[in-house]
PDB file of N, CA and C in Angstrom:
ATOM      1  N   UNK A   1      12.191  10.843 -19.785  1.00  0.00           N
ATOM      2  CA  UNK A   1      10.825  11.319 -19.900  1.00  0.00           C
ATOM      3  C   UNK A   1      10.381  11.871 -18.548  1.00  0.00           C
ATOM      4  N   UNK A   2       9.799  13.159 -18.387  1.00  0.00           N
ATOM      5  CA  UNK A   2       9.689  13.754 -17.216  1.00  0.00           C
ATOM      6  C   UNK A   2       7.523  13.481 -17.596  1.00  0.00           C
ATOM      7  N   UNK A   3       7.437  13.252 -16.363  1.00  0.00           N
ATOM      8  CA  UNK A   3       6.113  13.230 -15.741  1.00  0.00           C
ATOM      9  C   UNK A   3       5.551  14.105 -14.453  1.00  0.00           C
ATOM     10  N   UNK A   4       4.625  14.723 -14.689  1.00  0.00           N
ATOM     11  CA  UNK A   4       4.270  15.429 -13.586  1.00  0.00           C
ATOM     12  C   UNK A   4       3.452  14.611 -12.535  1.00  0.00           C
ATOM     13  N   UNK A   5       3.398  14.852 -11.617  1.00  0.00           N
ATOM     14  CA  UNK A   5       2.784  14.067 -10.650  1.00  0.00           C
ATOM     15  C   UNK A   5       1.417  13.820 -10.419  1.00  0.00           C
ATOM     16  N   UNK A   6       0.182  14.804 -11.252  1.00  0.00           N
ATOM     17  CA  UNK A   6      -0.655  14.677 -11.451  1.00  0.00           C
ATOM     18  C   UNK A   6      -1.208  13.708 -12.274  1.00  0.00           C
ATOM     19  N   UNK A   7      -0.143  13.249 -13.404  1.00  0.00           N
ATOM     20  CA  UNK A   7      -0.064  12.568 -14.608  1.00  0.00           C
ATOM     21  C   UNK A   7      -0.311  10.840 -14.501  1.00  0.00           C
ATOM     22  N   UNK A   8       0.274  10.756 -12.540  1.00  0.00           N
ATOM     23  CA  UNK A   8       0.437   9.588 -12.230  1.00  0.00           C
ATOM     24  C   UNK A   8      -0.926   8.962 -12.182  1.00  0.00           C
ATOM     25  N   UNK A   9      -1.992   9.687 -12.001  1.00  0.00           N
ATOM     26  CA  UNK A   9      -3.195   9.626 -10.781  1.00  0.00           C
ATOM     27  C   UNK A   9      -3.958   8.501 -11.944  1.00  0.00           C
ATOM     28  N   UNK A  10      -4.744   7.838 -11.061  1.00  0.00           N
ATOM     29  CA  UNK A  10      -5.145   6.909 -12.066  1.00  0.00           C
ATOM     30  C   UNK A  10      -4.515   5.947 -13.490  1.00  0.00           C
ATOM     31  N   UNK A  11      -2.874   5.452 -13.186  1.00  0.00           N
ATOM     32  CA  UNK A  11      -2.792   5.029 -13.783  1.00  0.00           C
ATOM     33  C   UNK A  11      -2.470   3.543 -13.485  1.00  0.00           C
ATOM     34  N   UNK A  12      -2.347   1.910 -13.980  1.00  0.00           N
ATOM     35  CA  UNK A  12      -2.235   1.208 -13.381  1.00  0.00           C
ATOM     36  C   UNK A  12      -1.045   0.824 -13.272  1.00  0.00           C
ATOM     37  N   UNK A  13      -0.900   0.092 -11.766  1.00  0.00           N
ATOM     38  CA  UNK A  13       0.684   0.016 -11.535  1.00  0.00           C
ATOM     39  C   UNK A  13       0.224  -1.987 -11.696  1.00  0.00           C
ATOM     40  N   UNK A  14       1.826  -2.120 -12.005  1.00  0.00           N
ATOM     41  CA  UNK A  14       1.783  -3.752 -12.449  1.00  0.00           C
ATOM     42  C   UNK A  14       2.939  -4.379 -11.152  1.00  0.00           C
ATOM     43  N   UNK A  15       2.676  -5.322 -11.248  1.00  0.00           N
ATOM     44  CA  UNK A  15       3.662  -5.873 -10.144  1.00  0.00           C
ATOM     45  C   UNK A  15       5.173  -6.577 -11.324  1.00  0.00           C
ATOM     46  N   UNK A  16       6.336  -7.271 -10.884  1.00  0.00           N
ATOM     47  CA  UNK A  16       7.022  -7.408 -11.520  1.00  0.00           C
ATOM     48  C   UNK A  16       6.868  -8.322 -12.807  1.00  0.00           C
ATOM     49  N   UNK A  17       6.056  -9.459 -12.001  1.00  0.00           N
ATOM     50  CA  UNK A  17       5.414 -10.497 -12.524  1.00  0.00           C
ATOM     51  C   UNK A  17       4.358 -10.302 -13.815  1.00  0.00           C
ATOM     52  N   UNK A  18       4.251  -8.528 -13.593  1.00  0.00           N
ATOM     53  CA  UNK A  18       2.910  -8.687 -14.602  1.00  0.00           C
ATOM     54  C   UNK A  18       1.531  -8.817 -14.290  1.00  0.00           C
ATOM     55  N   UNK A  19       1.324  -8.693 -13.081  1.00  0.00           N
ATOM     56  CA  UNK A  19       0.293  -8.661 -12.329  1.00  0.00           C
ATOM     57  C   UNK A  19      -0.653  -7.625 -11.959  1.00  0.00           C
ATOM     58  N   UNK A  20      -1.553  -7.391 -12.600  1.00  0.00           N
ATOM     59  CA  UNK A  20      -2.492  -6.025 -12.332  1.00  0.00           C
ATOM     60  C   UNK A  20      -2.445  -5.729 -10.603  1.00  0.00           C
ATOM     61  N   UNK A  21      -1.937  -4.950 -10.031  1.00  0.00           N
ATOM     62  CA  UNK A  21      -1.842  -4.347  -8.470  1.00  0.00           C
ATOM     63  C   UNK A  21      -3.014  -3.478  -8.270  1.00  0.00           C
ATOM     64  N   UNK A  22      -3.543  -2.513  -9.043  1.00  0.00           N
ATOM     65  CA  UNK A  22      -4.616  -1.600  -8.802  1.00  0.00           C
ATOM     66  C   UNK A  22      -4.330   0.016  -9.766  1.00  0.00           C
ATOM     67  N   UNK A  23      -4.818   0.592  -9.061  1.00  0.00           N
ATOM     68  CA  UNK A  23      -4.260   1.845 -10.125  1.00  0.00           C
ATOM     69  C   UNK A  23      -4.265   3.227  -9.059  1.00  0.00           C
ATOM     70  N   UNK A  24      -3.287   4.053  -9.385  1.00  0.00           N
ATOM     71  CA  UNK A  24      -2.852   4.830  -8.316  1.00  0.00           C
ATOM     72  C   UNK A  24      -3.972   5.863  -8.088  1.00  0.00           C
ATOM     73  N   UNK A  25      -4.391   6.406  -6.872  1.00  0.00           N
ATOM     74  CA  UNK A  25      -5.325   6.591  -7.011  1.00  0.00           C
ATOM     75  C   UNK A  25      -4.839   8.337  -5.785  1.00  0.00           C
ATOM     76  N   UNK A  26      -3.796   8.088  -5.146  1.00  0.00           N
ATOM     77  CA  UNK A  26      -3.088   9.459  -4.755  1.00  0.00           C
ATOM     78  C   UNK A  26      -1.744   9.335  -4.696  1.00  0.00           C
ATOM     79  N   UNK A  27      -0.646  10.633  -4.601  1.00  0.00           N
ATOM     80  CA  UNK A  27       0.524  10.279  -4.112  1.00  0.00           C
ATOM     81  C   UNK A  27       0.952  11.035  -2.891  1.00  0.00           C
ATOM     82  N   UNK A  28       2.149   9.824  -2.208  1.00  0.00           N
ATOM     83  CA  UNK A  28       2.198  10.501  -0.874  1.00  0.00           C
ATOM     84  C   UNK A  28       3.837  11.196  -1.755  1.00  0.00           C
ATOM     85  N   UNK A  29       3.973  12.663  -0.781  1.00  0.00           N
ATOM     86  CA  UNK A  29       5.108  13.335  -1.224  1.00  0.00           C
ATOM     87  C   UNK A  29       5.673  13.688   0.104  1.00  0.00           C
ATOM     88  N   UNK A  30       6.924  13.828  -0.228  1.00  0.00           N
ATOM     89  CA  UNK A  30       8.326  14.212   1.033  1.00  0.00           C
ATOM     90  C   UNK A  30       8.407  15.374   1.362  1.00  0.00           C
ATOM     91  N   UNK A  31       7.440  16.410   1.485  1.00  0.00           N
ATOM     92  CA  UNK A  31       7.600  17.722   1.097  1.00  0.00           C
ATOM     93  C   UNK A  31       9.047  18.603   1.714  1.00  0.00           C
ATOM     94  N   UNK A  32       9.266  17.858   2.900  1.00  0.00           N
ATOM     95  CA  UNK A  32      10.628  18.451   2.918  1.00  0.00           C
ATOM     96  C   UNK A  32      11.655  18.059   2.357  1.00  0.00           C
ATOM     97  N   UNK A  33      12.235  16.814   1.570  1.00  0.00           N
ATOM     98  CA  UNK A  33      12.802  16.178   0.735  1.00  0.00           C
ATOM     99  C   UNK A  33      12.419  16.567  -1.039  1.00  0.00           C
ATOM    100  N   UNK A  34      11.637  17.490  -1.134  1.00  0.00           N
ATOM    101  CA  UNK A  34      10.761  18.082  -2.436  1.00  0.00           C
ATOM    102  C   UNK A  34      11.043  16.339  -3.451  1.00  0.00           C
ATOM    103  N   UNK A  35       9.971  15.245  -3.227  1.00  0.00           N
ATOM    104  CA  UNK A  35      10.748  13.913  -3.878  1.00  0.00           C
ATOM    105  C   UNK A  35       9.289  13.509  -3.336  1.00  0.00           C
ATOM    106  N   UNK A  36       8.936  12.836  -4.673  1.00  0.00           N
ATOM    107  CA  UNK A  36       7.758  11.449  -4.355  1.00  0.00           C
ATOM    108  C   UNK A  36       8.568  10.024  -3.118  1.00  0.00           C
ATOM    109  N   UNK A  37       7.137  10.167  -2.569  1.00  0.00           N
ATOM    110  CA  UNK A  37       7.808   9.313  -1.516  1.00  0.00           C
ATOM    111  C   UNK A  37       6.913   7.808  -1.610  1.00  0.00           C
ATOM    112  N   UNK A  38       5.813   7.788  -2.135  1.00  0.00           N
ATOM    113  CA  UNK A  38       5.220   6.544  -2.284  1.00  0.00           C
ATOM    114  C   UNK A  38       4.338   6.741  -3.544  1.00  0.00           C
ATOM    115  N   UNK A  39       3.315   5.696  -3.598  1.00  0.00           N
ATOM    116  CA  UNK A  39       2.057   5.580  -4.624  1.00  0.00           C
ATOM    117  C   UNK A  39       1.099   5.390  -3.745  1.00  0.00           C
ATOM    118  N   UNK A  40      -0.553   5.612  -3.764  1.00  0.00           N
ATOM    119  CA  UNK A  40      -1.257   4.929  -3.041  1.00  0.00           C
ATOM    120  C   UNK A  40      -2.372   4.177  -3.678  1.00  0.00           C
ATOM    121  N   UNK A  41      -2.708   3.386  -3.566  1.00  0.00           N
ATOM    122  CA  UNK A  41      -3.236   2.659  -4.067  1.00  0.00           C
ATOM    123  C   UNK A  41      -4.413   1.847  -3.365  1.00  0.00           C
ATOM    124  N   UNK A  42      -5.586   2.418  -3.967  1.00  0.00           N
ATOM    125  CA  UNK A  42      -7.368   2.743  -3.186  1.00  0.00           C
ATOM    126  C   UNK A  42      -7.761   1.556  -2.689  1.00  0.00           C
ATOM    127  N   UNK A  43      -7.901   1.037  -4.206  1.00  0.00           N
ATOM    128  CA  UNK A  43      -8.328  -0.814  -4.316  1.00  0.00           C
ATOM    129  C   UNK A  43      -7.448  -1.515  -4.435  1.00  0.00           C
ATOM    130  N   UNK A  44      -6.405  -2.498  -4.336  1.00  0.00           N
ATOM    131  CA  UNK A  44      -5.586  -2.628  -4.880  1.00  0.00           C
ATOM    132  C   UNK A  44      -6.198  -4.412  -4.738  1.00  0.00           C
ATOM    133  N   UNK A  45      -5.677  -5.235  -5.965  1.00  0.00           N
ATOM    134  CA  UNK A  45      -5.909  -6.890  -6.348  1.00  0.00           C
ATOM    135  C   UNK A  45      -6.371  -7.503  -4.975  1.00  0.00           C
ATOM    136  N   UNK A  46      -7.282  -8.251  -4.950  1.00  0.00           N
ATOM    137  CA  UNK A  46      -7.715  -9.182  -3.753  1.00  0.00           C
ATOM    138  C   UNK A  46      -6.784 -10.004  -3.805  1.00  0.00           C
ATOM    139  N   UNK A  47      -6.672 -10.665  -4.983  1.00  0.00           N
ATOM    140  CA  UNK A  47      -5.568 -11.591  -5.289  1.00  0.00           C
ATOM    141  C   UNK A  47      -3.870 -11.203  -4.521  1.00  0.00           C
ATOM    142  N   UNK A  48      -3.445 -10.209  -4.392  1.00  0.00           N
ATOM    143  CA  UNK A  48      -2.326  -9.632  -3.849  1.00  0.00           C
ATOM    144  C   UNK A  48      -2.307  -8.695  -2.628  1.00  0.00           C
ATOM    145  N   UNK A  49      -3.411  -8.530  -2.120  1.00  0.00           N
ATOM    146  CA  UNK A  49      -3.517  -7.624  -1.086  1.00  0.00           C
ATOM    147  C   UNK A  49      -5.281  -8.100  -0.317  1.00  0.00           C
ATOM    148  N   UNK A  50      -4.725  -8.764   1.000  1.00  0.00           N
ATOM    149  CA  UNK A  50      -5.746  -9.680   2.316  1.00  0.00           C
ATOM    150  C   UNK A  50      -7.006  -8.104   2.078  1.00  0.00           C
ATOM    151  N   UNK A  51      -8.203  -8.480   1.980  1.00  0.00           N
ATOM    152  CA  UNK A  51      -9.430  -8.002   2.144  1.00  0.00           C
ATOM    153  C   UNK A  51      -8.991  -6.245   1.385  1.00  0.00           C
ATOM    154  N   UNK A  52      -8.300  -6.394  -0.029  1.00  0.00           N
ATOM    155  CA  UNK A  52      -8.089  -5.392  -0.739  1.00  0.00           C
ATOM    156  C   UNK A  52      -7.706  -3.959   0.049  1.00  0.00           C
ATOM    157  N   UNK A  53      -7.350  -4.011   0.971  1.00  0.00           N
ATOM    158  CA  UNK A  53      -7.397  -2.891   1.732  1.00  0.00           C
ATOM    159  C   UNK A  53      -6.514  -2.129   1.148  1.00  0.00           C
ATOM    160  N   UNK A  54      -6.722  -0.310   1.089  1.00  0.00           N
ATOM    161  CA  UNK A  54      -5.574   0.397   0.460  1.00  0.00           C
ATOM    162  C   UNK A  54      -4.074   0.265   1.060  1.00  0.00           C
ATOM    163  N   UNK A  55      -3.110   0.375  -0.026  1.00  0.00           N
ATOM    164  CA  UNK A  55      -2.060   0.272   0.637  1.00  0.00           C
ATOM    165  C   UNK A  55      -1.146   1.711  -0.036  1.00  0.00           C
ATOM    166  N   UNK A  56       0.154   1.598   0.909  1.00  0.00           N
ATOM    167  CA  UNK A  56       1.267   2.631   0.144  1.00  0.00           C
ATOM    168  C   UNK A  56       2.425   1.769  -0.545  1.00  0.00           C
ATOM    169  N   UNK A  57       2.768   2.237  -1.746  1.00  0.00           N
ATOM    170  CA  UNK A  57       3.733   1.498  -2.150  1.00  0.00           C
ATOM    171  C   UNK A  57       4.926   2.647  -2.457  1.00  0.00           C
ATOM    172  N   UNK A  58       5.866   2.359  -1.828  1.00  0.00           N
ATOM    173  CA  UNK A  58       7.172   3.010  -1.639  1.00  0.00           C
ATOM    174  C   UNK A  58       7.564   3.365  -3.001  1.00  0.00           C
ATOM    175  N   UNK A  59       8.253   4.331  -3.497  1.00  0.00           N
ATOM    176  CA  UNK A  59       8.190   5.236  -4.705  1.00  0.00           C
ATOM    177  C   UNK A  59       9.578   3.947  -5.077  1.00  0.00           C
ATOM    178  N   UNK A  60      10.385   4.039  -4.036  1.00  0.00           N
ATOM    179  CA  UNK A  60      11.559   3.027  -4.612  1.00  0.00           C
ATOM    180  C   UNK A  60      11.249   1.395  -5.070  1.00  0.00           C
ATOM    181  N   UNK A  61      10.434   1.330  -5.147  1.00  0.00           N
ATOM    182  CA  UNK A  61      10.354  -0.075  -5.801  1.00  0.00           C
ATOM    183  C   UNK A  61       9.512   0.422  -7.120  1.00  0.00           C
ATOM    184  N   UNK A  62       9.627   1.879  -7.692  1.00  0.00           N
ATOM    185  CA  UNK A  62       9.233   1.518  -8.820  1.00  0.00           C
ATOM    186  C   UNK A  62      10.109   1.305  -9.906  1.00  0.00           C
ATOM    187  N   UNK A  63       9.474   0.880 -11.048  1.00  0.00           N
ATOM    188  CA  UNK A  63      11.182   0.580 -11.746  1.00  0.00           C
ATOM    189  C   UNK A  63      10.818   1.733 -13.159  1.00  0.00           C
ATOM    190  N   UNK A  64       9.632   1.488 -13.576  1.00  0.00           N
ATOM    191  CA  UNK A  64       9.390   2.824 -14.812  1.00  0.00           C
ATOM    192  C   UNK A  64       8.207   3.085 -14.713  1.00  0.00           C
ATOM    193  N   UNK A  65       7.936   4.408 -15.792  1.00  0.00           N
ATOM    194  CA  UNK A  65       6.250   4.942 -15.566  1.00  0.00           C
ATOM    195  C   UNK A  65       6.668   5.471 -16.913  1.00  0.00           C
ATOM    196  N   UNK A  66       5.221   4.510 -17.034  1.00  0.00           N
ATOM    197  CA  UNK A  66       5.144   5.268 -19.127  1.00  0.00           C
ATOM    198  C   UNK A  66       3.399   5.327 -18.956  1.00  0.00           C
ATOM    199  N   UNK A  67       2.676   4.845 -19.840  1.00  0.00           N
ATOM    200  CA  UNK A  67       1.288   4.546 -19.826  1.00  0.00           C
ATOM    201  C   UNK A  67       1.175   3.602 -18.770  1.00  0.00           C
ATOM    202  N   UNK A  68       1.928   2.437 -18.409  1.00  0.00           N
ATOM    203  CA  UNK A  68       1.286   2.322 -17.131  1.00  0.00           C
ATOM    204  C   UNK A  68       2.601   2.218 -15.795  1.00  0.00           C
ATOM    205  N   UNK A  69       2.515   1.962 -14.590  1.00  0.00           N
ATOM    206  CA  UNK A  69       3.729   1.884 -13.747  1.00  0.00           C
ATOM    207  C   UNK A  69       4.146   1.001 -13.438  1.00  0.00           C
ATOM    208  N   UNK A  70       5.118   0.189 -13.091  1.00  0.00           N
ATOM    209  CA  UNK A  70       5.577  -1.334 -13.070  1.00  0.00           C
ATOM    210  C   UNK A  70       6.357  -1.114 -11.973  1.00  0.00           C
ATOM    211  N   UNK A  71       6.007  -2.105 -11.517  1.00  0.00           N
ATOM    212  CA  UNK A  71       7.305  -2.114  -9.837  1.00  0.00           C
ATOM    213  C   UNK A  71       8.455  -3.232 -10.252  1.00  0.00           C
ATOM    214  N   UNK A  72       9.363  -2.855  -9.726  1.00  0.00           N
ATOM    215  CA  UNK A  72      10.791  -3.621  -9.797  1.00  0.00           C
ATOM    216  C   UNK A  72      10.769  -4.869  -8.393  1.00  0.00           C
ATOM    217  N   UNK A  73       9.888  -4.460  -7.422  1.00  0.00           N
ATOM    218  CA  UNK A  73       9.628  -5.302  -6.157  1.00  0.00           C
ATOM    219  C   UNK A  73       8.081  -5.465  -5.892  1.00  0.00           C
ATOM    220  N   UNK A  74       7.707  -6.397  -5.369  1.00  0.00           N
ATOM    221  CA  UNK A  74       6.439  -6.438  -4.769  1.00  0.00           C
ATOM    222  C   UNK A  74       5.905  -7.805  -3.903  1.00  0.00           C
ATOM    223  N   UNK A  75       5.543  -7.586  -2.704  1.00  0.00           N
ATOM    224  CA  UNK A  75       5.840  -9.138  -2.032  1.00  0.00           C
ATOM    225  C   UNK A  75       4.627 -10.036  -2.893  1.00  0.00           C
ATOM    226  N   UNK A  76       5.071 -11.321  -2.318  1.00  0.00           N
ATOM    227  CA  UNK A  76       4.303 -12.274  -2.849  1.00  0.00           C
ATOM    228  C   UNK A  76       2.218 -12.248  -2.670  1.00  0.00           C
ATOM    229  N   UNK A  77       2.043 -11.760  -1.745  1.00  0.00           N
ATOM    230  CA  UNK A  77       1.114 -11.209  -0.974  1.00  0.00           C
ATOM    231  C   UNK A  77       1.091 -10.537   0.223  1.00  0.00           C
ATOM    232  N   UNK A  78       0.204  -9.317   0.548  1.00  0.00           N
ATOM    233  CA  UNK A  78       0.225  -8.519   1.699  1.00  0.00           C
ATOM    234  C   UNK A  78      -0.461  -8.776   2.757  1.00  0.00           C
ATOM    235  N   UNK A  79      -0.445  -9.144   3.723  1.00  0.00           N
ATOM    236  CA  UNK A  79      -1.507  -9.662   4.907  1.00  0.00           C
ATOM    237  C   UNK A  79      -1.587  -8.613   5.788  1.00  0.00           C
ATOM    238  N   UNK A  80      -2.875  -8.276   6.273  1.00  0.00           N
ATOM    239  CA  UNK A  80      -3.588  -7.431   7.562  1.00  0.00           C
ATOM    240  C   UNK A  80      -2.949  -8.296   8.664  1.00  0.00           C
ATOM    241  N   UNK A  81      -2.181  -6.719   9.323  1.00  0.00           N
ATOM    242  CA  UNK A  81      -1.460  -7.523  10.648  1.00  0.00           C
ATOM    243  C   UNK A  81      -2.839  -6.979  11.529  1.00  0.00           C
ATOM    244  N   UNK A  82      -3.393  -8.367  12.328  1.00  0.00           N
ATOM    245  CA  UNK A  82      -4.575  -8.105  13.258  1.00  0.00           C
ATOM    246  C   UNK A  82      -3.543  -7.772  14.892  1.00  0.00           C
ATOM    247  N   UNK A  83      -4.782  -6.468  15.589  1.00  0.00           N
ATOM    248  CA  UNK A  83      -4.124  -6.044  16.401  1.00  0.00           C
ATOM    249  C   UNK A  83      -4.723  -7.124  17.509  1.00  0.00           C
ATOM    250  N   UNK A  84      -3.892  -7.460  18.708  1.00  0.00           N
ATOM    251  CA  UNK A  84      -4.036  -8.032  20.056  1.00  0.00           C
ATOM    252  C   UNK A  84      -5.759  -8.177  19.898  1.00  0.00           C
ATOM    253  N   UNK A  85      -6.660  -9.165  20.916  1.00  0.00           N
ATOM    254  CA  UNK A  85      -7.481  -8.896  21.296  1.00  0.00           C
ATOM    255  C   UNK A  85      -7.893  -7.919  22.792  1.00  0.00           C
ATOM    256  N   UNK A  86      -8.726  -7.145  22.874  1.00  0.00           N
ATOM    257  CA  UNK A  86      -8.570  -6.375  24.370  1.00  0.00           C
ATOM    258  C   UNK A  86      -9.260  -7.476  25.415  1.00  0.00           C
ATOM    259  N   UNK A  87      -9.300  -7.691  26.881  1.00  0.00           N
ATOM    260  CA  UNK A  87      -9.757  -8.705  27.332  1.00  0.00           C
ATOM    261  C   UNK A  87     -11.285  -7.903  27.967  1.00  0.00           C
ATOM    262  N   UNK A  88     -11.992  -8.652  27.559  1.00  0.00           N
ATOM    263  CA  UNK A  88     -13.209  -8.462  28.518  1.00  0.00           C
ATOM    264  C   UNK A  88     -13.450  -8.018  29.414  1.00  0.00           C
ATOM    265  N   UNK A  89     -14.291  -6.284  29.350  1.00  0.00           N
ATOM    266  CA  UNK A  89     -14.505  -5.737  30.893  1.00  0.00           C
ATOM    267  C   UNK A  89     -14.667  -6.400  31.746  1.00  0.00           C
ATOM    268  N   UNK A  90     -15.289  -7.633  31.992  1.00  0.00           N
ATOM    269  CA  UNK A  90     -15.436  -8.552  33.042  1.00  0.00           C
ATOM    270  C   UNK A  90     -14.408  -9.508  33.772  1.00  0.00           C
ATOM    271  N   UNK A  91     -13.071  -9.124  32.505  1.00  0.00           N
ATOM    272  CA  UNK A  91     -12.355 -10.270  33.115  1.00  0.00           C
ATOM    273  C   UNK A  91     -11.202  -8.877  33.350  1.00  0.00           C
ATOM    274  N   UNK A  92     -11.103  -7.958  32.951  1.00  0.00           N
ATOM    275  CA  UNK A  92      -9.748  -6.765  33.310  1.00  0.00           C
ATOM    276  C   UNK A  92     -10.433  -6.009  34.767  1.00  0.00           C
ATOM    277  N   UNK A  93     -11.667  -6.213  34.850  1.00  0.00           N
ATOM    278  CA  UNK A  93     -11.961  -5.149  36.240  1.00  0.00           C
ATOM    279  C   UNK A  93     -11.712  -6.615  37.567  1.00  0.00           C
ATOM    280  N   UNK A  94     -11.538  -8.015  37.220  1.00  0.00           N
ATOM    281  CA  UNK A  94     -11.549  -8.740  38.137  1.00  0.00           C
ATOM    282  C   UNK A  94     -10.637  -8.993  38.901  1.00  0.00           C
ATOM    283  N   UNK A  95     -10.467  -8.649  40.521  1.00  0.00           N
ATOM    284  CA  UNK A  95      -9.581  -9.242  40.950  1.00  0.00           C
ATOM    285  C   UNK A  95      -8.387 -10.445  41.035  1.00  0.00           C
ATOM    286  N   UNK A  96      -7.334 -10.284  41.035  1.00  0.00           N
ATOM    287  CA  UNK A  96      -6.288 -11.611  40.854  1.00  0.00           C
ATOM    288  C   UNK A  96      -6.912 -12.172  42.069  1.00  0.00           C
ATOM    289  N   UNK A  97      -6.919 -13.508  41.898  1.00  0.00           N
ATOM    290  CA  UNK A  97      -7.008 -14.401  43.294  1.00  0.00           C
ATOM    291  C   UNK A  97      -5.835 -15.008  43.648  1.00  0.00           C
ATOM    292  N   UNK A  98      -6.052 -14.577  45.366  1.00  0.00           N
ATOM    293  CA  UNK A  98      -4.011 -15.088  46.231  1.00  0.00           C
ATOM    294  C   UNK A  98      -4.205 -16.751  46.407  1.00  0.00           C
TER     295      UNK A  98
END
């Protein structure tokens, strides 16, 4: 069954488990590879993804696409990697003491 890529947009992708993930909402493409390269996904489950934030889901973990899309992989949950804290103008402009 051939699908066009427009066809994808809004449809919901399931995790392996059966788990509502969200529903695709753009796709990222390889354009020099002419090949879908991910799904993206706007809202995706609080339940499966830390403070729902959008994510990309790699085209290879899908396993079929009919009425809706089902992944063959999907981690157990996704966590926001938090970046470093920066240190305090007060403490980065301060001299080292000898």
């Amino acid at each position: 069954m051939l699908v066009e890529m427009t066809e994808l947009l809004g449809r919901q992708v399931f995790t392996p488990e059966g788990r509502l993930l969200g529903e695709v909402g753009n796709i990222v493409v390889d354009v020099e590879g002419t090949k879908i390269d991910g799904l993206f996904i706007d809202e995706p489950s609080a339940l499966l993804v830390e403070d729902s934030k959008p994510i990309n889901i790699p085209y290879r973990w899908v396993a079929s696409v009919n009425d809706v899309v089902l992944l063959k992989y999907f981690p157990k949950r996704v966590s926001v990697k938090r970046a470093p804290k920066a240190p305090a103008p007060a403490e980065a402009a301060a001299p080292a003491a000898r």
